[in-house]
C-alpha atoms as a PDB file:
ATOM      1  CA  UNK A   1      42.236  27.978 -74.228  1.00  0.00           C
ATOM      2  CA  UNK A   2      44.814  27.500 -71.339  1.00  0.00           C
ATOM      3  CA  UNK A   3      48.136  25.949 -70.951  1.00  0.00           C
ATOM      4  CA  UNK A   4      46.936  22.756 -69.977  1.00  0.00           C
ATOM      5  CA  UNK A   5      43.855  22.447 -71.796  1.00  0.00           C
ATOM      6  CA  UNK A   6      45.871  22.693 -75.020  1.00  0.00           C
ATOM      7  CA  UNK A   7      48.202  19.660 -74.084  1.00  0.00           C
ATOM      8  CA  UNK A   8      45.406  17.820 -72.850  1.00  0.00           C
ATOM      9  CA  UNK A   9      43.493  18.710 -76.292  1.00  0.00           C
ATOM     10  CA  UNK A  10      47.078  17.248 -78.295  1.00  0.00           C
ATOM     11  CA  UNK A  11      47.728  14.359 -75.897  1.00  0.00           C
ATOM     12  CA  UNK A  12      44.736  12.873 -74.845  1.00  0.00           C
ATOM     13  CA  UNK A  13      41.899  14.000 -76.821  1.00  0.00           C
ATOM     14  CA  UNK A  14      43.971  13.976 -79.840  1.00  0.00           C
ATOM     15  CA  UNK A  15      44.677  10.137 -80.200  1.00  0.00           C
ATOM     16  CA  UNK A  16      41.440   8.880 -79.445  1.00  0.00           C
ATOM     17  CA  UNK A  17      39.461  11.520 -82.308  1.00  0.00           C
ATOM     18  CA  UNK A  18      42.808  10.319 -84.823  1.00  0.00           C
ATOM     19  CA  UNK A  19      41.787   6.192 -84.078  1.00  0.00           C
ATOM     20  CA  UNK A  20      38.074   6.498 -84.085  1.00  0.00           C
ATOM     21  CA  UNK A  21      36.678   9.132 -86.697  1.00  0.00           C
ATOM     22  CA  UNK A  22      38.576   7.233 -89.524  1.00  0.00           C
ATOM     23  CA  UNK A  23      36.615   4.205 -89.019  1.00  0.00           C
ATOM     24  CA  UNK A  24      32.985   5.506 -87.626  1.00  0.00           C
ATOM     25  CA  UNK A  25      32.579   8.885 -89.347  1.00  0.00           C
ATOM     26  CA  UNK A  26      31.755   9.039 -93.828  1.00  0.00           C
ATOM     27  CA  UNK A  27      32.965  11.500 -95.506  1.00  0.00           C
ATOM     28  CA  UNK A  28      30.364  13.952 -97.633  1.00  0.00           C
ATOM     29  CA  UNK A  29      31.197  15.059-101.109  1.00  0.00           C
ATOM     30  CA  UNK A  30      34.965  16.000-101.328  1.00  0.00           C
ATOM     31  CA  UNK A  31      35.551  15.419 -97.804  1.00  0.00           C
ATOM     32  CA  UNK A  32      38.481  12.709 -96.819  1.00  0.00           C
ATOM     33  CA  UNK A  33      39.283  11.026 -93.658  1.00  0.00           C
ATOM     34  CA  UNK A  34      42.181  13.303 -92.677  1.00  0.00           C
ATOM     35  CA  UNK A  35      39.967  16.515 -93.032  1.00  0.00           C
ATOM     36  CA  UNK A  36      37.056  14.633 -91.036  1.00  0.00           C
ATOM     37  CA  UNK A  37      40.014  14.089 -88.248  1.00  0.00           C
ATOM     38  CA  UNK A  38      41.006  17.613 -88.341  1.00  0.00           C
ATOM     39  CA  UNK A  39      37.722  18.876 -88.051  1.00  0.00           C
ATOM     40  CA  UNK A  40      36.923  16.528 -85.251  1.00  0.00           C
ATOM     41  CA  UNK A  41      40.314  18.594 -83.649  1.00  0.00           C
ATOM     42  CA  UNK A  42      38.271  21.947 -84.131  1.00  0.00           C
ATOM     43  CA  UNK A  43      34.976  20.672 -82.714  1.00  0.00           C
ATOM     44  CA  UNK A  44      37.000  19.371 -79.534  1.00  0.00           C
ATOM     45  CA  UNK A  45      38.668  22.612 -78.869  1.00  0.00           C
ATOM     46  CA  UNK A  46      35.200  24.695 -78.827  1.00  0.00           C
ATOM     47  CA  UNK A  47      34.373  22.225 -76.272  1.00  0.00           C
ATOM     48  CA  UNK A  48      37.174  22.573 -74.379  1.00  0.00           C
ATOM     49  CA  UNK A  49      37.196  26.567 -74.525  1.00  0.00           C
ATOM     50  CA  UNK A  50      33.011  26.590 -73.585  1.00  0.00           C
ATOM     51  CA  UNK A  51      33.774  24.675 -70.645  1.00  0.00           C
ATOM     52  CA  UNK A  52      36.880  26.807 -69.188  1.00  0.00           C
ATOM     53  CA  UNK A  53      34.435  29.596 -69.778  1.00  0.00           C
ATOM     54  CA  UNK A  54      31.738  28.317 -67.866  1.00  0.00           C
ATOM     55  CA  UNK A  55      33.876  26.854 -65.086  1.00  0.00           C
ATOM     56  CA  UNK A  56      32.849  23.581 -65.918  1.00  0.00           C
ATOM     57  CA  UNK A  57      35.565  20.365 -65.381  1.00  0.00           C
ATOM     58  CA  UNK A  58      37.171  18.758 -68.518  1.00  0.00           C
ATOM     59  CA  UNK A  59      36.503  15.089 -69.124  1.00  0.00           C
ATOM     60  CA  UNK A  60      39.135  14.314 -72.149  1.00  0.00           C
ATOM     61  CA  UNK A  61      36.995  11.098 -72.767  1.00  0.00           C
ATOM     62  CA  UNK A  62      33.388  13.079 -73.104  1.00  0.00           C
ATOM     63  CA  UNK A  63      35.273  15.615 -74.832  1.00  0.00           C
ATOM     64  CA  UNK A  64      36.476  13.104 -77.339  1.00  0.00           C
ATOM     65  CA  UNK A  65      33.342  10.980 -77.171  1.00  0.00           C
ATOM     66  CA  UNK A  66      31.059  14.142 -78.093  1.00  0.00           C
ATOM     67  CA  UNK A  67      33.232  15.405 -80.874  1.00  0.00           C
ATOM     68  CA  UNK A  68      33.622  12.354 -82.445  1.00  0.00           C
ATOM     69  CA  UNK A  69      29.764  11.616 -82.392  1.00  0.00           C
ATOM     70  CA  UNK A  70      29.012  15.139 -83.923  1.00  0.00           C
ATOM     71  CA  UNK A  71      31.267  14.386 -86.668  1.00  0.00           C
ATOM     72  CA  UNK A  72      29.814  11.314 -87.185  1.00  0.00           C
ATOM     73  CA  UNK A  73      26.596  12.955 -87.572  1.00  0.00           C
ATOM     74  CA  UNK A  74      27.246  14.631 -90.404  1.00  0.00           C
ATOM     75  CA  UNK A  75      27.995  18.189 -87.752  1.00  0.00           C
ATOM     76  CA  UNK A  76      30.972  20.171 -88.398  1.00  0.00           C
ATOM     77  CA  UNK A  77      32.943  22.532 -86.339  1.00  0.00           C
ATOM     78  CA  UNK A  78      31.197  25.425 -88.584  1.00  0.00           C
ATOM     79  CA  UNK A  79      28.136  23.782 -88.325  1.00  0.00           C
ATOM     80  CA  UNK A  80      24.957  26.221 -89.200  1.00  0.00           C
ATOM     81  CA  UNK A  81      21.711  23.789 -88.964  1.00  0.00           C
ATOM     82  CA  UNK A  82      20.208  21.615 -91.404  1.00  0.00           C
ATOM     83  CA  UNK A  83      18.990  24.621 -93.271  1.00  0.00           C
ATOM     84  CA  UNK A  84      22.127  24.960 -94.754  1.00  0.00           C
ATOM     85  CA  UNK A  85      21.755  23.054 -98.131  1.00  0.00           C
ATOM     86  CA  UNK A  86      25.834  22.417 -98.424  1.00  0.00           C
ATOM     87  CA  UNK A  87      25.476  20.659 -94.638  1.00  0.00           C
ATOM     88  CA  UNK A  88      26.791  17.925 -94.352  1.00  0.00           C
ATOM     89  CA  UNK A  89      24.270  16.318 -91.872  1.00  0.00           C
ATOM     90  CA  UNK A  90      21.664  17.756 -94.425  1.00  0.00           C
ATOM     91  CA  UNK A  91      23.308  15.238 -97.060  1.00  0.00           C
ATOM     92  CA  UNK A  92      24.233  12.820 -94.822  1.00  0.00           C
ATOM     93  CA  UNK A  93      20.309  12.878 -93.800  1.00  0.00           C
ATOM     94  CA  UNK A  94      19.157  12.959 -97.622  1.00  0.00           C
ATOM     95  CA  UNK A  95      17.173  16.134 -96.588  1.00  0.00           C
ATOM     96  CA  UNK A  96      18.809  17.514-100.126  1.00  0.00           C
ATOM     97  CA  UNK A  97      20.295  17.083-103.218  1.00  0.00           C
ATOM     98  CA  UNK A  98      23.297  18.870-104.534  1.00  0.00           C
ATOM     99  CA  UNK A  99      23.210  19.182-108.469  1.00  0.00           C
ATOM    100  CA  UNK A 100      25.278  21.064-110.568  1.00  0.00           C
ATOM    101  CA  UNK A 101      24.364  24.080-112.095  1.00  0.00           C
ATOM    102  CA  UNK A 102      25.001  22.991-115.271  1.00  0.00           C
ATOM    103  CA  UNK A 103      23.073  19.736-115.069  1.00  0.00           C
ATOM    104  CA  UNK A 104      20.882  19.969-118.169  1.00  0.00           C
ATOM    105  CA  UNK A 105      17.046  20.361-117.912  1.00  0.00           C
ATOM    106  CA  UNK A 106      13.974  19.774-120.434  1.00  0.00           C
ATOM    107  CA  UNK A 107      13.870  17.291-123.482  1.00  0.00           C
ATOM    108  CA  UNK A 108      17.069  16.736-125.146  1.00  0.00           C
ATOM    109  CA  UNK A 109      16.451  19.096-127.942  1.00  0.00           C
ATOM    110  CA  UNK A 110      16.893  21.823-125.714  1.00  0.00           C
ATOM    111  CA  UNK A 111      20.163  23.373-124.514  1.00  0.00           C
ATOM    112  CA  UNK A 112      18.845  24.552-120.682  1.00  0.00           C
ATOM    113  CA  UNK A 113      20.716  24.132-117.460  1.00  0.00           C
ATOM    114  CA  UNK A 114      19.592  24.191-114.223  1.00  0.00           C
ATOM    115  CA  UNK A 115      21.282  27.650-113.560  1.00  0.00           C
ATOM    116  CA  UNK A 116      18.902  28.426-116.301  1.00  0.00           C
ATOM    117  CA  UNK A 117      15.735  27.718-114.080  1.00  0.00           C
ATOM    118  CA  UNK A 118      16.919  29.269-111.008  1.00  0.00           C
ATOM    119  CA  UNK A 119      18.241  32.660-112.430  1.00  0.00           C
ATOM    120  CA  UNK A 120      16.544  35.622-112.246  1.00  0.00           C
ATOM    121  CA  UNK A 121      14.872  36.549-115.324  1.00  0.00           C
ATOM    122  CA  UNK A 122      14.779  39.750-115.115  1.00  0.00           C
ATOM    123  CA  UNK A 123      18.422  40.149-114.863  1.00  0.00           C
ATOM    124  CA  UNK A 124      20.763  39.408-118.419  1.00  0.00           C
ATOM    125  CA  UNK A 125      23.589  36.877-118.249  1.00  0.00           C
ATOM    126  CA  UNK A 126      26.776  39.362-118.289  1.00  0.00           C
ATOM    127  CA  UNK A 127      28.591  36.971-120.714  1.00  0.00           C
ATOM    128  CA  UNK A 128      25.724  37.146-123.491  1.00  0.00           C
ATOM    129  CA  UNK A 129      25.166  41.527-122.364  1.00  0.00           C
ATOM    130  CA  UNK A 130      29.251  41.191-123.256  1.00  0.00           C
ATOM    131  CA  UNK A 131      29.083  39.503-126.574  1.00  0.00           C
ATOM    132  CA  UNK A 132      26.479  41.439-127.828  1.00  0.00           C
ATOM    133  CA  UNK A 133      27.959  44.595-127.075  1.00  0.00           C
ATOM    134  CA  UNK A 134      30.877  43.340-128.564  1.00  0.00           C
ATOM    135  CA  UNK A 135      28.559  42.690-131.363  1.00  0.00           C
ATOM    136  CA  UNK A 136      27.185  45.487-131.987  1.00  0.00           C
ATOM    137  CA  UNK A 137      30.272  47.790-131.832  1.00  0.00           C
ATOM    138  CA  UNK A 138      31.733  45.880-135.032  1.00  0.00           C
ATOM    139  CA  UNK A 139      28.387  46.691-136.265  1.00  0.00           C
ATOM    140  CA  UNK A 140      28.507  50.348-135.209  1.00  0.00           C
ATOM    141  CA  UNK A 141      32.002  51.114-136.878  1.00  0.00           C
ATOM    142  CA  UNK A 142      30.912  50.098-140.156  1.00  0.00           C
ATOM    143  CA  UNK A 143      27.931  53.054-140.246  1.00  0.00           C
ATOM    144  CA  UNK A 144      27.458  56.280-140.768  1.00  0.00           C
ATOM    145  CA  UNK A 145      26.295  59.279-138.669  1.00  0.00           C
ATOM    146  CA  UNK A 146      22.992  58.827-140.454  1.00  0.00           C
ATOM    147  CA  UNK A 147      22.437  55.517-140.329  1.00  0.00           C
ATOM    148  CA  UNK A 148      23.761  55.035-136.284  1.00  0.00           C
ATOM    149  CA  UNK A 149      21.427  58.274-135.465  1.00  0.00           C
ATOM    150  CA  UNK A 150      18.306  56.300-136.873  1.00  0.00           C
ATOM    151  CA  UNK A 151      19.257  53.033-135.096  1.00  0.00           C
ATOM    152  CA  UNK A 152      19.632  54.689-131.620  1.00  0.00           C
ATOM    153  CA  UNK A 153      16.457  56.309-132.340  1.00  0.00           C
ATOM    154  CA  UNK A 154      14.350  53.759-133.429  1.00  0.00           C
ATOM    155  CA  UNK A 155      15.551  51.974-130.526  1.00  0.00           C
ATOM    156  CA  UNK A 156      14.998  54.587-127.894  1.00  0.00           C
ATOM    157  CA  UNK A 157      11.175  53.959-129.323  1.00  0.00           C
ATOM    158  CA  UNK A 158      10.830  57.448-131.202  1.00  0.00           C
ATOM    159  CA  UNK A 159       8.251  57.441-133.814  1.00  0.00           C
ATOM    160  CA  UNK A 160       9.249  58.155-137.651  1.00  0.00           C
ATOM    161  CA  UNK A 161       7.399  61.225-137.406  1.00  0.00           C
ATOM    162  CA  UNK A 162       9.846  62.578-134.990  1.00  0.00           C
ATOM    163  CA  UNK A 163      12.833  60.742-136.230  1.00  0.00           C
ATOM    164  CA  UNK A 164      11.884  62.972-139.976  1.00  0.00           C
ATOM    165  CA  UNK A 165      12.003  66.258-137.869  1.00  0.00           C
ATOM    166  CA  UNK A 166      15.080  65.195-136.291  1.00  0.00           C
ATOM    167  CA  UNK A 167      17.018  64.285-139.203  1.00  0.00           C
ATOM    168  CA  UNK A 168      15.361  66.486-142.027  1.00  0.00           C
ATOM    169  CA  UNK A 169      14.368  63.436-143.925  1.00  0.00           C
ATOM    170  CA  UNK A 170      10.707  61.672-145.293  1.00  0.00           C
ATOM    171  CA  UNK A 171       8.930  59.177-143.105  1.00  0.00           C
ATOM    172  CA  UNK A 172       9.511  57.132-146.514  1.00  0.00           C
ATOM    173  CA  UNK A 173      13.574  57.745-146.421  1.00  0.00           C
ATOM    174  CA  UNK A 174      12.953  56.489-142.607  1.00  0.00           C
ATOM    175  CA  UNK A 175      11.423  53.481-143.554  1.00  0.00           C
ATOM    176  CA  UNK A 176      14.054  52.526-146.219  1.00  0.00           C
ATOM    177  CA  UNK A 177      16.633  53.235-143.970  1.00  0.00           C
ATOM    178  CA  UNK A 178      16.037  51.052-140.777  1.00  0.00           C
ATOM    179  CA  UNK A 179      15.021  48.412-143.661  1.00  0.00           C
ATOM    180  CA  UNK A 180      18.252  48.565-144.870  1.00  0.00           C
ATOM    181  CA  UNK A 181      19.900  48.414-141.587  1.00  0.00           C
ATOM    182  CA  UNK A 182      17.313  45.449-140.625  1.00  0.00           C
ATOM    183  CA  UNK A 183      18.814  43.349-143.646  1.00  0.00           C
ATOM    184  CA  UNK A 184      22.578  44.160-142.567  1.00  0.00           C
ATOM    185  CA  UNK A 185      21.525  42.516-139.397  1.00  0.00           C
ATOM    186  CA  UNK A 186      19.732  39.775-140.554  1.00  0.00           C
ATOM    187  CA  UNK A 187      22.744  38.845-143.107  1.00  0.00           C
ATOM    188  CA  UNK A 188      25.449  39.454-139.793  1.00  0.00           C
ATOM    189  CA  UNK A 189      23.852  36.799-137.268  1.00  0.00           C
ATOM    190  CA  UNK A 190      21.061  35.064-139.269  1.00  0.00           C
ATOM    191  CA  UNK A 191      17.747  35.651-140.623  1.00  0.00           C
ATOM    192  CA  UNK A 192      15.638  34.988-137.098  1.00  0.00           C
ATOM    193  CA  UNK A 193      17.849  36.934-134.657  1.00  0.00           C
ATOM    194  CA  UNK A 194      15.455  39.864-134.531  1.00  0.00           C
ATOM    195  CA  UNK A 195      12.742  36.940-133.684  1.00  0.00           C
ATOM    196  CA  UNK A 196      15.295  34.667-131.553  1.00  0.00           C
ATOM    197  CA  UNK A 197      15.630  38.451-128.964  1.00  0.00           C
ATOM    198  CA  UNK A 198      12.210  38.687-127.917  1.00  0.00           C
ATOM    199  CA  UNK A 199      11.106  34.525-127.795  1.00  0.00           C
ATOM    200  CA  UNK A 200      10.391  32.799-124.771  1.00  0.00           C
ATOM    201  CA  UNK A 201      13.313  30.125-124.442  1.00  0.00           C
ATOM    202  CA  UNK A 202      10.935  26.796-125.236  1.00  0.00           C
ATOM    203  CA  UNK A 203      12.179  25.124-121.646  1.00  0.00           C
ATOM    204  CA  UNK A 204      10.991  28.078-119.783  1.00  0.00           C
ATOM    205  CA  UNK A 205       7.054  27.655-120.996  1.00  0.00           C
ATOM    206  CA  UNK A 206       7.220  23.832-121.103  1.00  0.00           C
ATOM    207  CA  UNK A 207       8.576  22.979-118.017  1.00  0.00           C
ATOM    208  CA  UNK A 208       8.672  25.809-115.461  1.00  0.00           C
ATOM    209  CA  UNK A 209       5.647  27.782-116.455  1.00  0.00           C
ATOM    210  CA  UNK A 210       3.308  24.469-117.164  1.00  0.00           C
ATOM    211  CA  UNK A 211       4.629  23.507-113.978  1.00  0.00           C
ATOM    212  CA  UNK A 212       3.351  26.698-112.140  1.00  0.00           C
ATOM    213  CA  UNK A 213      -0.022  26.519-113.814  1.00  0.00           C
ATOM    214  CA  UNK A 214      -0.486  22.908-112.120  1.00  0.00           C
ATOM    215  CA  UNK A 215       0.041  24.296-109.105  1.00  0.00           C
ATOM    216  CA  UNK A 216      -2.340  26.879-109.231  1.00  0.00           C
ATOM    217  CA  UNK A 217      -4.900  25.027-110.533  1.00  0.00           C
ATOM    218  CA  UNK A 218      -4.092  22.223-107.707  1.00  0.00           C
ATOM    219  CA  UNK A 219      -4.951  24.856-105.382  1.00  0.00           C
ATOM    220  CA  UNK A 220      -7.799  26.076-106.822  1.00  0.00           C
ATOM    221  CA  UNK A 221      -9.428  22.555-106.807  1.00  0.00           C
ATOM    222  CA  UNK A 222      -8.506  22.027-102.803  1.00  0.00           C
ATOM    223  CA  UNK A 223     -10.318  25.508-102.314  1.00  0.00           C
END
């Protein structure tokens, strides 16, 4: 932007945006008035510099006119479309919804959040993969090299044939011993956490699976 442009930007253009977009434009979510004004400001200058680079002549009253009807329509200086669901013409427009994350879902004997829907399922919260290897290394300190070596193997899916030729014990010592450390479990976080692991949280095949299923059988019937 040049010299002159930028004076005519603070002493024309500039008065007219700071009297008008107070009164014409509505804020969106945490916007304000004075940010509105100051984005108004941004939108002018892009105007200004597109037209010096296209030889074009400056009209500080179109330029002001222009900027102060895109704010008013909901279009920023960083404006990216409609499709942009934090736009504020998309919200201004009612063409969607901002919820938080946290907004709960399902009947209110369930405990699911919206960022519950949307996350992918086949990726673990890190806060619950933190606690529960925080968990399990309290748990871990209080074995023994047995006991530990039978736990990693059992989980690692080896069979208690192998894990007897392993460790030099009976399929029957086997079976006592991951009993044993079953029931150290149970009495450490309750007597359905080996249950509670593998189950299907209850909002998940209520609400977002039933409502796939309609779907699918909606289309089926229009076929």
């Amino acid at each position: 932007m040049t010299h002159e442009a930028g004076l005519m930007l603070v002493n024309q253009i500039a008065p007219i945006i700071q009297g008008a977009v107070p009164r014409v434009a509505r804020p969106v979510g945490c916007e304000d008035a004075e940010e509105l004004v100051q984005d108004a400001l941004c939108t002018a200058a892009q105007m200004i510099e597109a037209a010096e680079l296209s030889g074009r002549k400056i009209y500080p009253s179109s330029i002001a006119y222009y900027s102060i009807q895109r704010t008013k329509a909901g279009r920023r200086s960083g404006y990216a479309g409609e499709m942009d669901a934090l736009s504020s013409a998309a919200r201004l427009h009612r063409h969607v919804q901002v919820e938080a994350l946290e907004a709960p879902v399902g009947a209110e004997d369930e405990d699911g959040t919206l960022h519950d829907v949307l996350a992918d399922s086949g990726a673990e919260d890190p806060a619950q993969v933190a606690a529960r290897e925080l968990d399990w290394a309290e748990l871990v300190l209080e074995m023994n090299a047995r006991d530990l070596a039978v736990l990693q193997m059992a989980g690692g899916a080896v069979s208690g044939r192998q894990l007897s030729r392993k460790l030099g014990l009976s399929p029957g010592r086997i079976s006592q011993i991951k009993r044993e450390l079953g029931r150290q479990i149970k009495l450490r976080w309750g007597s359905t956490v080996l249950a509670d692991a593998v189950a299907e949280p209850g909002w998940l095949r209520r609400d977002v699976r039933a409502m796939r299923e309609r779907s699918a059988c909606r289309r089926e019937r229009q076929a």
